[in-house]
PDB file of N, CA and C in Angstrom:
ATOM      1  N   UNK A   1      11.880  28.018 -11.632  1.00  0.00           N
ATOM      2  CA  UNK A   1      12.159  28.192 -10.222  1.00  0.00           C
ATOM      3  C   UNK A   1      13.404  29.071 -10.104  1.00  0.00           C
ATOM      4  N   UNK A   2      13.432  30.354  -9.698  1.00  0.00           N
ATOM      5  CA  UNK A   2      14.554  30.792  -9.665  1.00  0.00           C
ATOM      6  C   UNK A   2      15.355  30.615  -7.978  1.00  0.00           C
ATOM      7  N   UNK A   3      15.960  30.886  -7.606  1.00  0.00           N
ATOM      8  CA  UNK A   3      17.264  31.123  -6.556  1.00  0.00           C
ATOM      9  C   UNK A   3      17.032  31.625  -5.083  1.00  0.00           C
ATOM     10  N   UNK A   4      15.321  32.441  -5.402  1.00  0.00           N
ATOM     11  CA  UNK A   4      15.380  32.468  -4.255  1.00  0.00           C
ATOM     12  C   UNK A   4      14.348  31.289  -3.484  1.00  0.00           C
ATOM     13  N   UNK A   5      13.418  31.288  -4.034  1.00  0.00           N
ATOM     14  CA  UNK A   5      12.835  29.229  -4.141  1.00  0.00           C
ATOM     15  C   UNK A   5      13.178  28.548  -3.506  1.00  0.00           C
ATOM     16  N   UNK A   6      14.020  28.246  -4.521  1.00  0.00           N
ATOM     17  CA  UNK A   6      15.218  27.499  -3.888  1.00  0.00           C
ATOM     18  C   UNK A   6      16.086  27.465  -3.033  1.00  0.00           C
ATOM     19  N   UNK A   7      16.107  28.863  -2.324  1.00  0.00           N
ATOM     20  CA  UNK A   7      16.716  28.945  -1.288  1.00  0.00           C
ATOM     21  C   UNK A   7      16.011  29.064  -0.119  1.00  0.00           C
ATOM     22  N   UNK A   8      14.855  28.978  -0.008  1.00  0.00           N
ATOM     23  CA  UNK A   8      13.747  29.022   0.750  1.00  0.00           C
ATOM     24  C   UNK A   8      13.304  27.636   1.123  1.00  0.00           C
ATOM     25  N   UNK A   9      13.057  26.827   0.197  1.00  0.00           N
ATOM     26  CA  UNK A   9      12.777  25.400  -0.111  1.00  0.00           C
ATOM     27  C   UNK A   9      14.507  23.981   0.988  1.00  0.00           C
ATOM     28  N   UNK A  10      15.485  25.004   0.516  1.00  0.00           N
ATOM     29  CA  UNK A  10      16.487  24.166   1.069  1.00  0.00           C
ATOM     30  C   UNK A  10      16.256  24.381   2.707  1.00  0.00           C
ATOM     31  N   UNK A  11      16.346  25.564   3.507  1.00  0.00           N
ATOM     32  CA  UNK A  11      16.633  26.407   4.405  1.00  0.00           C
ATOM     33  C   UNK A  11      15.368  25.446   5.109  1.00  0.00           C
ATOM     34  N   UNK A  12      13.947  25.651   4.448  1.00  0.00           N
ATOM     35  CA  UNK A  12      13.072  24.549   4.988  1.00  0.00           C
ATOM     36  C   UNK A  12      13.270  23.205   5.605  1.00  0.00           C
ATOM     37  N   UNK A  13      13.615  22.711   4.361  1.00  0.00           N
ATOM     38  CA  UNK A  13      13.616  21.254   4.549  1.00  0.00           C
ATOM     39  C   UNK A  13      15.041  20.755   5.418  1.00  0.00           C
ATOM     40  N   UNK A  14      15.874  21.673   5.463  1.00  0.00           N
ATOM     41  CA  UNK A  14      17.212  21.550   6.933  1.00  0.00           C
ATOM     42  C   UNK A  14      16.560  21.936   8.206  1.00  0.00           C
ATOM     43  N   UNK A  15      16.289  22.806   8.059  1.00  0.00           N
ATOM     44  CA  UNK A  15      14.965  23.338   9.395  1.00  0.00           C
ATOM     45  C   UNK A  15      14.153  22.113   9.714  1.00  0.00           C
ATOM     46  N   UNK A  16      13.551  21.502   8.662  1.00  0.00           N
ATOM     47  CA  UNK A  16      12.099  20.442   9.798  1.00  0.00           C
ATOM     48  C   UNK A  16      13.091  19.235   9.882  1.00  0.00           C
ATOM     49  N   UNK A  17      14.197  18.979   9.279  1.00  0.00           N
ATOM     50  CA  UNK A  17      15.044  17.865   9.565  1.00  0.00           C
ATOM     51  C   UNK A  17      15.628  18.026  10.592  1.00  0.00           C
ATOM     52  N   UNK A  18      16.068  18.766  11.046  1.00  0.00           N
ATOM     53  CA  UNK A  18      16.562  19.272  12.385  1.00  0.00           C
ATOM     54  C   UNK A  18      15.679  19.075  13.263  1.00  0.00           C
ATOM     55  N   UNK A  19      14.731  19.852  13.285  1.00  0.00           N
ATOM     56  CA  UNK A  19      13.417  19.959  14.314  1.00  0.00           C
ATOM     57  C   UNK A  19      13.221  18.307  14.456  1.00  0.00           C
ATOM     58  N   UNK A  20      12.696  17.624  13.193  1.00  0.00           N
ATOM     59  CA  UNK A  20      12.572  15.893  13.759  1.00  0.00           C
ATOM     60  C   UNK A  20      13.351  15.431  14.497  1.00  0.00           C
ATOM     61  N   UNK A  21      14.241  15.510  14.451  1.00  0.00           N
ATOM     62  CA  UNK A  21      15.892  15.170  14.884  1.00  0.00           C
ATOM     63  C   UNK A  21      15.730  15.034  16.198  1.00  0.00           C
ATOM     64  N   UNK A  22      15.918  16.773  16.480  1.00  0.00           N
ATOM     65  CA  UNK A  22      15.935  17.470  17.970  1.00  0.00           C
ATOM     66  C   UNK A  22      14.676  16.660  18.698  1.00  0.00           C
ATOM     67  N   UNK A  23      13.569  17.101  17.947  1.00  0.00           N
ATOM     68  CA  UNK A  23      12.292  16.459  18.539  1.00  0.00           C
ATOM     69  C   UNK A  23      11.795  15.315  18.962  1.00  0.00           C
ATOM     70  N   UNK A  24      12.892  14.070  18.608  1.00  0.00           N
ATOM     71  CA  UNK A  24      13.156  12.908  18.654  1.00  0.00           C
ATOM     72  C   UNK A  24      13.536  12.914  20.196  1.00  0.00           C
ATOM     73  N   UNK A  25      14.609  13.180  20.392  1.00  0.00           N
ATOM     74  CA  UNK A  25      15.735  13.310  21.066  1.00  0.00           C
ATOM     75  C   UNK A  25      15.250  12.906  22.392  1.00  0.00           C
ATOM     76  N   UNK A  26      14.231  14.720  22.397  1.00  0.00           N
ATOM     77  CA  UNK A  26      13.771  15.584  23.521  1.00  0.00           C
ATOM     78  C   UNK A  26      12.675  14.493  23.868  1.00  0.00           C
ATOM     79  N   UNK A  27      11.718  14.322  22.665  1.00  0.00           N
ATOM     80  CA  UNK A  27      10.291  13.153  23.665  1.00  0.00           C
ATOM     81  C   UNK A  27      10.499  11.707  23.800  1.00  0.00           C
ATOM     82  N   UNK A  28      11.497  11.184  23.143  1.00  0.00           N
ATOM     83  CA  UNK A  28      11.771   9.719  23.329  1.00  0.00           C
ATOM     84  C   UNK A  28      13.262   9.762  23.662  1.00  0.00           C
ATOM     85  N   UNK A  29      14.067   9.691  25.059  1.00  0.00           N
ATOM     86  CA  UNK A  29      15.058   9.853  25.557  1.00  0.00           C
ATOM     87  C   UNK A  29      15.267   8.229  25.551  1.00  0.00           C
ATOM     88  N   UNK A  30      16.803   7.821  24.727  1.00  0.00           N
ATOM     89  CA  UNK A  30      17.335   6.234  25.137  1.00  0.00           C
ATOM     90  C   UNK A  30      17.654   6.394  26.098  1.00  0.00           C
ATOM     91  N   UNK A  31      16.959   5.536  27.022  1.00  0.00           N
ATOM     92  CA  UNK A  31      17.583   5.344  28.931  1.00  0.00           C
ATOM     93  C   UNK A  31      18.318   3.902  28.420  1.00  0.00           C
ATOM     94  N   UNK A  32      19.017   3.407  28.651  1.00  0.00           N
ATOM     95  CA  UNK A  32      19.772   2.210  28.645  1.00  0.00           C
ATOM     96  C   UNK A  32      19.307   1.446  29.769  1.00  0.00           C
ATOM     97  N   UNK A  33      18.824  -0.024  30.332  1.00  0.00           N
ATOM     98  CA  UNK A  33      18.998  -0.367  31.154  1.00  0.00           C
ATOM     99  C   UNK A  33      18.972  -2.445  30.385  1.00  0.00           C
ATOM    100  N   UNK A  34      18.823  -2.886  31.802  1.00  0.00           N
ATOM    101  CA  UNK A  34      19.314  -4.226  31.686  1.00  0.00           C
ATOM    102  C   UNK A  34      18.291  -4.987  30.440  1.00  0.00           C
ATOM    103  N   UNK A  35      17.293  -4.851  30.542  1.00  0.00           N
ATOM    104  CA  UNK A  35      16.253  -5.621  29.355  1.00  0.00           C
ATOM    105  C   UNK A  35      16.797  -5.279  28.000  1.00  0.00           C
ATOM    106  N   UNK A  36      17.282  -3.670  27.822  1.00  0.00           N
ATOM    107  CA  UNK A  36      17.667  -3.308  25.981  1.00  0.00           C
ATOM    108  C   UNK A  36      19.111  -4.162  26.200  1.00  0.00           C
ATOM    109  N   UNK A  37      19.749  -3.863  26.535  1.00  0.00           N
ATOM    110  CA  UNK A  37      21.128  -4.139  26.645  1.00  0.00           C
ATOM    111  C   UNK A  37      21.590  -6.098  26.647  1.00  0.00           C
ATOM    112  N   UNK A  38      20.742  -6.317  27.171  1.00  0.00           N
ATOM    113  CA  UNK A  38      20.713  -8.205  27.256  1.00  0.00           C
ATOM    114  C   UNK A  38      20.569  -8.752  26.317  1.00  0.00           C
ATOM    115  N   UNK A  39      20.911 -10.109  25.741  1.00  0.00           N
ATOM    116  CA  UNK A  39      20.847 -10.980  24.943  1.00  0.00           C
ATOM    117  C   UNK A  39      18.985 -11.246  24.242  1.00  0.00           C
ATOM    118  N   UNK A  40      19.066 -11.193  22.884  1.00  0.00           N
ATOM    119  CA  UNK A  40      17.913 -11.549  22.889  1.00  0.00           C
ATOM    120  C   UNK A  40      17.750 -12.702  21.360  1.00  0.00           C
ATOM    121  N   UNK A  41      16.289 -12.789  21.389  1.00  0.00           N
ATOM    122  CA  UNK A  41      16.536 -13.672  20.201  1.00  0.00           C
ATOM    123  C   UNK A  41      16.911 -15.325  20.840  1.00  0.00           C
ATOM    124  N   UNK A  42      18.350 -15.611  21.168  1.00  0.00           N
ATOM    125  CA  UNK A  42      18.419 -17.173  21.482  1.00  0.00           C
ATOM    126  C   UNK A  42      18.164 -17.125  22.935  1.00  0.00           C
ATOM    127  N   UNK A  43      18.248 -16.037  23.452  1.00  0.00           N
ATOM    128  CA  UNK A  43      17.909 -16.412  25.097  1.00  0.00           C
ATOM    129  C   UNK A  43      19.725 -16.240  25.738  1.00  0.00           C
ATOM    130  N   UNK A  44      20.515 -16.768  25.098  1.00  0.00           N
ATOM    131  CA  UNK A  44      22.059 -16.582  25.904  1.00  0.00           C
ATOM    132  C   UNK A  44      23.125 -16.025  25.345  1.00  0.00           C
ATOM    133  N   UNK A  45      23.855 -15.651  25.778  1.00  0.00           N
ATOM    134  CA  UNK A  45      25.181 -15.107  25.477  1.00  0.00           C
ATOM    135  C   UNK A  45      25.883 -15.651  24.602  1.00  0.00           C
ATOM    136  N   UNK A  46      26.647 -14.684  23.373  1.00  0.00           N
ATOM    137  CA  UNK A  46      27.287 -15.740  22.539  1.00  0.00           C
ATOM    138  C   UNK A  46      28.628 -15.594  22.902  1.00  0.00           C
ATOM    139  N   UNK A  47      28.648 -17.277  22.452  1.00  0.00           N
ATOM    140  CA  UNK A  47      29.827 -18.176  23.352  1.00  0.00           C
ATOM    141  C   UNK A  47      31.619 -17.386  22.453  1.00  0.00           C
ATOM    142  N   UNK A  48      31.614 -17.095  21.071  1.00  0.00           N
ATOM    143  CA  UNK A  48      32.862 -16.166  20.937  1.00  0.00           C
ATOM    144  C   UNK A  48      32.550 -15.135  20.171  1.00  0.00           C
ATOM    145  N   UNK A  49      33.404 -14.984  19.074  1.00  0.00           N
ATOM    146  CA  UNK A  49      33.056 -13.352  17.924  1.00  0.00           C
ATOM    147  C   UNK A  49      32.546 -13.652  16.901  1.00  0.00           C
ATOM    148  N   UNK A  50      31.513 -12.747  17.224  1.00  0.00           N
ATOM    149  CA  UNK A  50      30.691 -12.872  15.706  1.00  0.00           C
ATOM    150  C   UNK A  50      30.677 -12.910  14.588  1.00  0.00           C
ATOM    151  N   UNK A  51      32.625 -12.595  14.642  1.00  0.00           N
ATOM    152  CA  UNK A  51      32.978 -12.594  13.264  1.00  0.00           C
ATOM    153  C   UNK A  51      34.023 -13.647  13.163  1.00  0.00           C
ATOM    154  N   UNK A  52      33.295 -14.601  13.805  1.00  0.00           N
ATOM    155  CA  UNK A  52      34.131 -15.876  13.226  1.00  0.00           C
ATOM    156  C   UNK A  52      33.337 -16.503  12.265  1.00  0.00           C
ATOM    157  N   UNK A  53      34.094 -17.021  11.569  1.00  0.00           N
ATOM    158  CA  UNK A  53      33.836 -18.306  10.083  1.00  0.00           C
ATOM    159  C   UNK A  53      32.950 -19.051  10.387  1.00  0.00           C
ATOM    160  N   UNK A  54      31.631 -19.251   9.462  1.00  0.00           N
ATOM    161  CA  UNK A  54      30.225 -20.347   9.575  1.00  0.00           C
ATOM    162  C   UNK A  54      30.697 -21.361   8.556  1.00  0.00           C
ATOM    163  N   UNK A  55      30.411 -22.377   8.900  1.00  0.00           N
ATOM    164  CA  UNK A  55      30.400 -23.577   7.220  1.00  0.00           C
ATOM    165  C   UNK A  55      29.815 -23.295   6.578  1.00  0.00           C
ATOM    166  N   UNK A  56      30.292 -23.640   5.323  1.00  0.00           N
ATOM    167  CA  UNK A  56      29.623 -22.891   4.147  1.00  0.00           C
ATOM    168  C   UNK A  56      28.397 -23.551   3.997  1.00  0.00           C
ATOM    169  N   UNK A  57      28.025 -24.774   4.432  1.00  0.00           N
ATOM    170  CA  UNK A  57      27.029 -25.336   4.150  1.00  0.00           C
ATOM    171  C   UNK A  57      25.918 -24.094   4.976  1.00  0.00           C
ATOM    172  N   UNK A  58      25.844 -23.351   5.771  1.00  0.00           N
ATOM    173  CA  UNK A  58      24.615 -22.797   6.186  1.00  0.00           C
ATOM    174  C   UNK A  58      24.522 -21.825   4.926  1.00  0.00           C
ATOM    175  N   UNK A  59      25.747 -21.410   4.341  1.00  0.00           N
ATOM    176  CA  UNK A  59      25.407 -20.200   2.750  1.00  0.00           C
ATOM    177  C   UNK A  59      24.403 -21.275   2.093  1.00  0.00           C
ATOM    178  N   UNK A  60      25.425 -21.895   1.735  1.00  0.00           N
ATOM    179  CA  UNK A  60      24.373 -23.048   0.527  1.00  0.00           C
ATOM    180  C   UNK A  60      23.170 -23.553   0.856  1.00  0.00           C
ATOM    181  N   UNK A  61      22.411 -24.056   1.750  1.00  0.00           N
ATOM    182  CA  UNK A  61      21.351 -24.200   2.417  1.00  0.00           C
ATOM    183  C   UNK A  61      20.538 -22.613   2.200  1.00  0.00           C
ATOM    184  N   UNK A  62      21.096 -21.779   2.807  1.00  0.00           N
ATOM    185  CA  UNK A  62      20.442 -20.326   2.089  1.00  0.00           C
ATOM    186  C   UNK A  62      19.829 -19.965   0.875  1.00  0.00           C
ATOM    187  N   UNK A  63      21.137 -20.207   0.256  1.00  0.00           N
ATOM    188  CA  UNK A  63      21.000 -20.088  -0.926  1.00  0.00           C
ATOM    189  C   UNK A  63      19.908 -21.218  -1.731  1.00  0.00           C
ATOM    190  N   UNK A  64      20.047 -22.160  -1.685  1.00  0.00           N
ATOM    191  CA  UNK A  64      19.209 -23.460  -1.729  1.00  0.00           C
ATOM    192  C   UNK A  64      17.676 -22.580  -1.823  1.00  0.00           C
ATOM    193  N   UNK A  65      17.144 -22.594  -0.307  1.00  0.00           N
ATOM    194  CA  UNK A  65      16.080 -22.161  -0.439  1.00  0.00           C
ATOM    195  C   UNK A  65      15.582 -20.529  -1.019  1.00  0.00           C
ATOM    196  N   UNK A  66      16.646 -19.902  -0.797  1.00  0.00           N
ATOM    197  CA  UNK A  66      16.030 -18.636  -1.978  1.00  0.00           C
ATOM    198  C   UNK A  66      15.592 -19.070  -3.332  1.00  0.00           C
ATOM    199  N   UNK A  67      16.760 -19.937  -4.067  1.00  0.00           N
ATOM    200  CA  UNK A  67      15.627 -20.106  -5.194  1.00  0.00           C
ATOM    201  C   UNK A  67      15.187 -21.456  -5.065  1.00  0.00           C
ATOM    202  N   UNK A  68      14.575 -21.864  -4.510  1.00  0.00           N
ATOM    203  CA  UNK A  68      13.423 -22.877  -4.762  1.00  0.00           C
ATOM    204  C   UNK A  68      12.134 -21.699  -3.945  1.00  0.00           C
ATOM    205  N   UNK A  69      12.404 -20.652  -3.366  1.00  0.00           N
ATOM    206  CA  UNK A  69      11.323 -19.687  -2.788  1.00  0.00           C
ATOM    207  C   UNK A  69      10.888 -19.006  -3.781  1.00  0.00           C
ATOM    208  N   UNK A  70      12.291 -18.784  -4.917  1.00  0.00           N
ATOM    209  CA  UNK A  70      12.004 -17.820  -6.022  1.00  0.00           C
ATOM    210  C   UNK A  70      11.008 -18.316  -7.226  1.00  0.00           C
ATOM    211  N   UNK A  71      10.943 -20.029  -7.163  1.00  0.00           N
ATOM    212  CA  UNK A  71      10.505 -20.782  -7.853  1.00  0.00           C
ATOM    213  C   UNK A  71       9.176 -20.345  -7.857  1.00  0.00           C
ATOM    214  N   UNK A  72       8.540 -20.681  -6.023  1.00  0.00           N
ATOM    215  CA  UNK A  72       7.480 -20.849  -6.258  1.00  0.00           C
ATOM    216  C   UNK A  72       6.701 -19.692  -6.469  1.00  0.00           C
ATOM    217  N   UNK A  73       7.837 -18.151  -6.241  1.00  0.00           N
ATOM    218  CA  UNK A  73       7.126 -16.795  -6.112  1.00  0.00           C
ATOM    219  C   UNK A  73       7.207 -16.812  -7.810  1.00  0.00           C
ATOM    220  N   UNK A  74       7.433 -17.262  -8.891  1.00  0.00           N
ATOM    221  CA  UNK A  74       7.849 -17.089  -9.720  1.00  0.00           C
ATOM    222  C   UNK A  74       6.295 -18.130 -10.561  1.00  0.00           C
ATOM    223  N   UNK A  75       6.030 -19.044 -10.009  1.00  0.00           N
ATOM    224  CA  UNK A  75       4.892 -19.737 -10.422  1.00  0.00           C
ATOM    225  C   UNK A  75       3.468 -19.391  -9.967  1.00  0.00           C
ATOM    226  N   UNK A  76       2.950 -18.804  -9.063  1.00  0.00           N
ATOM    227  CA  UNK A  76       2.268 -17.322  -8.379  1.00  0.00           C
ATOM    228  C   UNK A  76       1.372 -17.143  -9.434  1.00  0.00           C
ATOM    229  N   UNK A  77       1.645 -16.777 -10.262  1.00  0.00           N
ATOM    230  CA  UNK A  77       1.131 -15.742 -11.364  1.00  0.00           C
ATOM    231  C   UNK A  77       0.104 -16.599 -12.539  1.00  0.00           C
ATOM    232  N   UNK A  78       0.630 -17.843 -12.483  1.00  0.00           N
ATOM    233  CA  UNK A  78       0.174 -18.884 -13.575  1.00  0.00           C
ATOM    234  C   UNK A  78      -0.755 -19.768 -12.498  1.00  0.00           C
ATOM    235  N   UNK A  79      -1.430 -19.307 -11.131  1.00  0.00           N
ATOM    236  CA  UNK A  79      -2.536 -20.202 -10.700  1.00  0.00           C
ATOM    237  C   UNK A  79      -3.688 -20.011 -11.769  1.00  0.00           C
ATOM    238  N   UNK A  80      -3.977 -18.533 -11.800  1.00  0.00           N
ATOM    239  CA  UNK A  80      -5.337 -18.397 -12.190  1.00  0.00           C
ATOM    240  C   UNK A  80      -5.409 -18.010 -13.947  1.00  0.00           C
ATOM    241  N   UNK A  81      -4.252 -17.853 -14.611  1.00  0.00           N
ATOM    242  CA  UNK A  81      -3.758 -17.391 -15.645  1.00  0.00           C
ATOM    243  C   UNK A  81      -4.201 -18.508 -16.795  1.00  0.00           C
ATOM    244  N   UNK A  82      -5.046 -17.991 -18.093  1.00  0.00           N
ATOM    245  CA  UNK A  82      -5.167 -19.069 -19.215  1.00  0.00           C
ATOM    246  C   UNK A  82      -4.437 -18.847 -19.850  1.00  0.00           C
ATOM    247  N   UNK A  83      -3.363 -19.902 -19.840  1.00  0.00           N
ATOM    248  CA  UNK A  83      -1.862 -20.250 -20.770  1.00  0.00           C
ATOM    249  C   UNK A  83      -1.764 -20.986 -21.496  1.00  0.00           C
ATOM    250  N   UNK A  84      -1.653 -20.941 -22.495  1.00  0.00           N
ATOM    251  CA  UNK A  84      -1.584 -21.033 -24.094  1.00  0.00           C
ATOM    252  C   UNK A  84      -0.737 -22.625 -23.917  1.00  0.00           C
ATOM    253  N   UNK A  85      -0.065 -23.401 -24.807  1.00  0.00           N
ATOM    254  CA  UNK A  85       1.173 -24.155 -24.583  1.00  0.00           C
ATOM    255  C   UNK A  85       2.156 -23.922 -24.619  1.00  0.00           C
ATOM    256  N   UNK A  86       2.290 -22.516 -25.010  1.00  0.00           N
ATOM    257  CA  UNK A  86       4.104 -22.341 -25.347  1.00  0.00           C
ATOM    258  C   UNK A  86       4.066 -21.935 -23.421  1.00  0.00           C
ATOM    259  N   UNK A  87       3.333 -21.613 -23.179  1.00  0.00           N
ATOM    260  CA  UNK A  87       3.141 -20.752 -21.591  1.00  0.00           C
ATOM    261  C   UNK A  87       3.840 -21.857 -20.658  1.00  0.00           C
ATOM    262  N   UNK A  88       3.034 -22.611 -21.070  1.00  0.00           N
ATOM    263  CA  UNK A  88       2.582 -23.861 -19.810  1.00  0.00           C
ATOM    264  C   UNK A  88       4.122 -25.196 -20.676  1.00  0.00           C
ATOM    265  N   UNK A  89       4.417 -25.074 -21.604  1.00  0.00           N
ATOM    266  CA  UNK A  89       5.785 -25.526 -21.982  1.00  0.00           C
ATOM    267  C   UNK A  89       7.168 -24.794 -21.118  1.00  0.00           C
ATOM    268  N   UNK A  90       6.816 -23.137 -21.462  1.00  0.00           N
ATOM    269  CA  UNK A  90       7.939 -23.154 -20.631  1.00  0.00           C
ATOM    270  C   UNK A  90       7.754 -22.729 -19.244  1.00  0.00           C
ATOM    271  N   UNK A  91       7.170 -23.242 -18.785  1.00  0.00           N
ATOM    272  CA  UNK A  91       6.835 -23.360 -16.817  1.00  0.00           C
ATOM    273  C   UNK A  91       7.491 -25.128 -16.694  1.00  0.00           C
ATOM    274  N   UNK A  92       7.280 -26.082 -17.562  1.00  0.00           N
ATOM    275  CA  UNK A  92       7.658 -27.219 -17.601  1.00  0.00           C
ATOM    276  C   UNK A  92       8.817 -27.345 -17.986  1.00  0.00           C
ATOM    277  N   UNK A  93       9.660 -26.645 -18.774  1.00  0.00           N
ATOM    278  CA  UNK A  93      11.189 -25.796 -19.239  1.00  0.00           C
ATOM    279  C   UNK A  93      11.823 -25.839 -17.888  1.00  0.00           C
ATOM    280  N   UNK A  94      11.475 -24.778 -16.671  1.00  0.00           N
ATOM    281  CA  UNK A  94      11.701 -24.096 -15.912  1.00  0.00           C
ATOM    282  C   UNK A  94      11.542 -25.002 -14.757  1.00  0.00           C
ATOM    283  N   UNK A  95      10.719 -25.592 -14.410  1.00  0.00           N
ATOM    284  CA  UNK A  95      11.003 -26.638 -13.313  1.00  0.00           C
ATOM    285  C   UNK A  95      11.742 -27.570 -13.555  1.00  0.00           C
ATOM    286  N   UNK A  96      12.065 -28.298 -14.599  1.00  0.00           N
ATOM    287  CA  UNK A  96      12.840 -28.944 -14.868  1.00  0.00           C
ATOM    288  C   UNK A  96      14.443 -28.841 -15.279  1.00  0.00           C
ATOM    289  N   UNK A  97      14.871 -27.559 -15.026  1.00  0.00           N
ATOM    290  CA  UNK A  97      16.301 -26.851 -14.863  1.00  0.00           C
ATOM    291  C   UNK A  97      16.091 -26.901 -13.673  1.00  0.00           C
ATOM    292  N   UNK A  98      15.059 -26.802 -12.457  1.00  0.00           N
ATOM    293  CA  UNK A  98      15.333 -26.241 -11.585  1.00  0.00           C
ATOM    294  C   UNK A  98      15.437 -27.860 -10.392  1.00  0.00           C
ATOM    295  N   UNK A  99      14.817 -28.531 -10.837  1.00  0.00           N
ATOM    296  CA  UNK A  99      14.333 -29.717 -10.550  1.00  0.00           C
ATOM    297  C   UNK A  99      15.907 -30.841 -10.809  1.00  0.00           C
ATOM    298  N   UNK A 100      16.547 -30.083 -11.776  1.00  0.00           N
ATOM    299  CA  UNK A 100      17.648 -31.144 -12.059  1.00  0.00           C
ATOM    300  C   UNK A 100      19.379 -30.626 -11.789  1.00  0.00           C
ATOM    301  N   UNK A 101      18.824 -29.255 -11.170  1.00  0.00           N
ATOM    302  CA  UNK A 101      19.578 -28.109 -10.152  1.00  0.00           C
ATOM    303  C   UNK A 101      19.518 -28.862  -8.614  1.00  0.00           C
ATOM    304  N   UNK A 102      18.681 -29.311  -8.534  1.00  0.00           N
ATOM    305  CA  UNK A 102      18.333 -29.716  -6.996  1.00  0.00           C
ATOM    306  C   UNK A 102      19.022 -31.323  -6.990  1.00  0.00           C
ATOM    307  N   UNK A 103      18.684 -31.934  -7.901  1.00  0.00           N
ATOM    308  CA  UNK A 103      19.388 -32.853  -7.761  1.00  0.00           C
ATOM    309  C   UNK A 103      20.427 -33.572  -8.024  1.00  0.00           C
ATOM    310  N   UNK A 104      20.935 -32.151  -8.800  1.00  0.00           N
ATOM    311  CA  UNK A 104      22.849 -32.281  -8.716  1.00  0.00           C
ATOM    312  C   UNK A 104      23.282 -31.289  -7.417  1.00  0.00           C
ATOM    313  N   UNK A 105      22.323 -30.848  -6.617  1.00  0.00           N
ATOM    314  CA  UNK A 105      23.022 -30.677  -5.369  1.00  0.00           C
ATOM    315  C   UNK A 105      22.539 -31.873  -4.554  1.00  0.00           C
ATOM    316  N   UNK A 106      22.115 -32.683  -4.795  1.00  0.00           N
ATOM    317  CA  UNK A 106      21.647 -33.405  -4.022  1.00  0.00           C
ATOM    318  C   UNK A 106      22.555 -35.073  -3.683  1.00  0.00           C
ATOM    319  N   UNK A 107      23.127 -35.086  -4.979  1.00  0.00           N
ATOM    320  CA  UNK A 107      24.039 -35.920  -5.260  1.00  0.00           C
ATOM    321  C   UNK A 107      25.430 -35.496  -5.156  1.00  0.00           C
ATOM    322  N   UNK A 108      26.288 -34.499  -5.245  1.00  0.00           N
ATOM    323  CA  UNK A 108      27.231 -34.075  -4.736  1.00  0.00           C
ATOM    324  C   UNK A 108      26.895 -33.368  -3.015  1.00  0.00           C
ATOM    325  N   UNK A 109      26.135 -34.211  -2.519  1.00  0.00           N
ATOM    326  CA  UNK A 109      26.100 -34.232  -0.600  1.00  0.00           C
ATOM    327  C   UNK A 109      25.930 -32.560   0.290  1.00  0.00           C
ATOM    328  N   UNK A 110      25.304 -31.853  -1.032  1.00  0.00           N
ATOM    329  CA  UNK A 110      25.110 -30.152  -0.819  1.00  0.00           C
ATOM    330  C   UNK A 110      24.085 -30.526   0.535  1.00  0.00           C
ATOM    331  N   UNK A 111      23.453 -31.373   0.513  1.00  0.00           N
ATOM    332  CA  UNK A 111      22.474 -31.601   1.510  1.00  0.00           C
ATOM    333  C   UNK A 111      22.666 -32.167   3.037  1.00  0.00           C
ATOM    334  N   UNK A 112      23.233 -32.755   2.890  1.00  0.00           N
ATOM    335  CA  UNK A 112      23.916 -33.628   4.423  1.00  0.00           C
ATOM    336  C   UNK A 112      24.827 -32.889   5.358  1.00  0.00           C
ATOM    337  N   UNK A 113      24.236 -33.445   6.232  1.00  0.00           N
ATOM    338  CA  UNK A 113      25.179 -32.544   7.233  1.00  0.00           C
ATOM    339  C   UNK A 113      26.211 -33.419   7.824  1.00  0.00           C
ATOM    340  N   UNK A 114      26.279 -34.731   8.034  1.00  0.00           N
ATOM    341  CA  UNK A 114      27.389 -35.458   8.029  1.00  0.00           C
ATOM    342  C   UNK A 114      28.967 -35.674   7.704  1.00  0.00           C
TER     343      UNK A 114
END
């Protein structure tokens, strides 16, 4: 590819990026009015700043269910799968780290909201 290609190829692809751009602009104009601009999602206004401090318990609860989600996206694969014993040993490995993960959060009160 020599230089001028490439200079043809750049000059292009700034050109139709532009044009999308512009072309955006021109057929879908943001009008602002009361429906975009209003609260949505809970229905009301929030009560201070959004960047105030959550309890950590809503992280951990998060976190919580990502991996027990990851678990089950992670066991998926072994419905229809003929697995040997070392297979199906360590799927029984693996729930049972995960199984005894849950219930040392469960016993240090990771769970309660009290």
């Amino acid at each position: 590819m020599n230089s001028n290609s490439f200079l043809i190829i750049l000059f292009f692809s700034f050109g139709l990026g532009t044009l999308i751009v512009l072309g955006s602009s021109f057929l879908a104009p943001s009008i602002a009015n009361v429906e975009k601009t209003s609260a949505y999602e809970c229905g009301f206004e929030p009560f201070e700043d959004a960047r105030s401090r959550f309890d950590v318990r809503f992280y951990l609860v998060a976190l919580l269910f990502i991996v027990f989600d990851l678990e089950v996206a992670f066991l998926f694969p072994l419905v229809g799968c003929n697995c040997n014993l070392s297979g199906l040993l360590g799927v029984i490995i693996f729930l049972l780290i995960l199984t005894l993960g849950f219930v040392y959060e469960w016993s240090q009160g990771a769970l309660s909201w009290s």
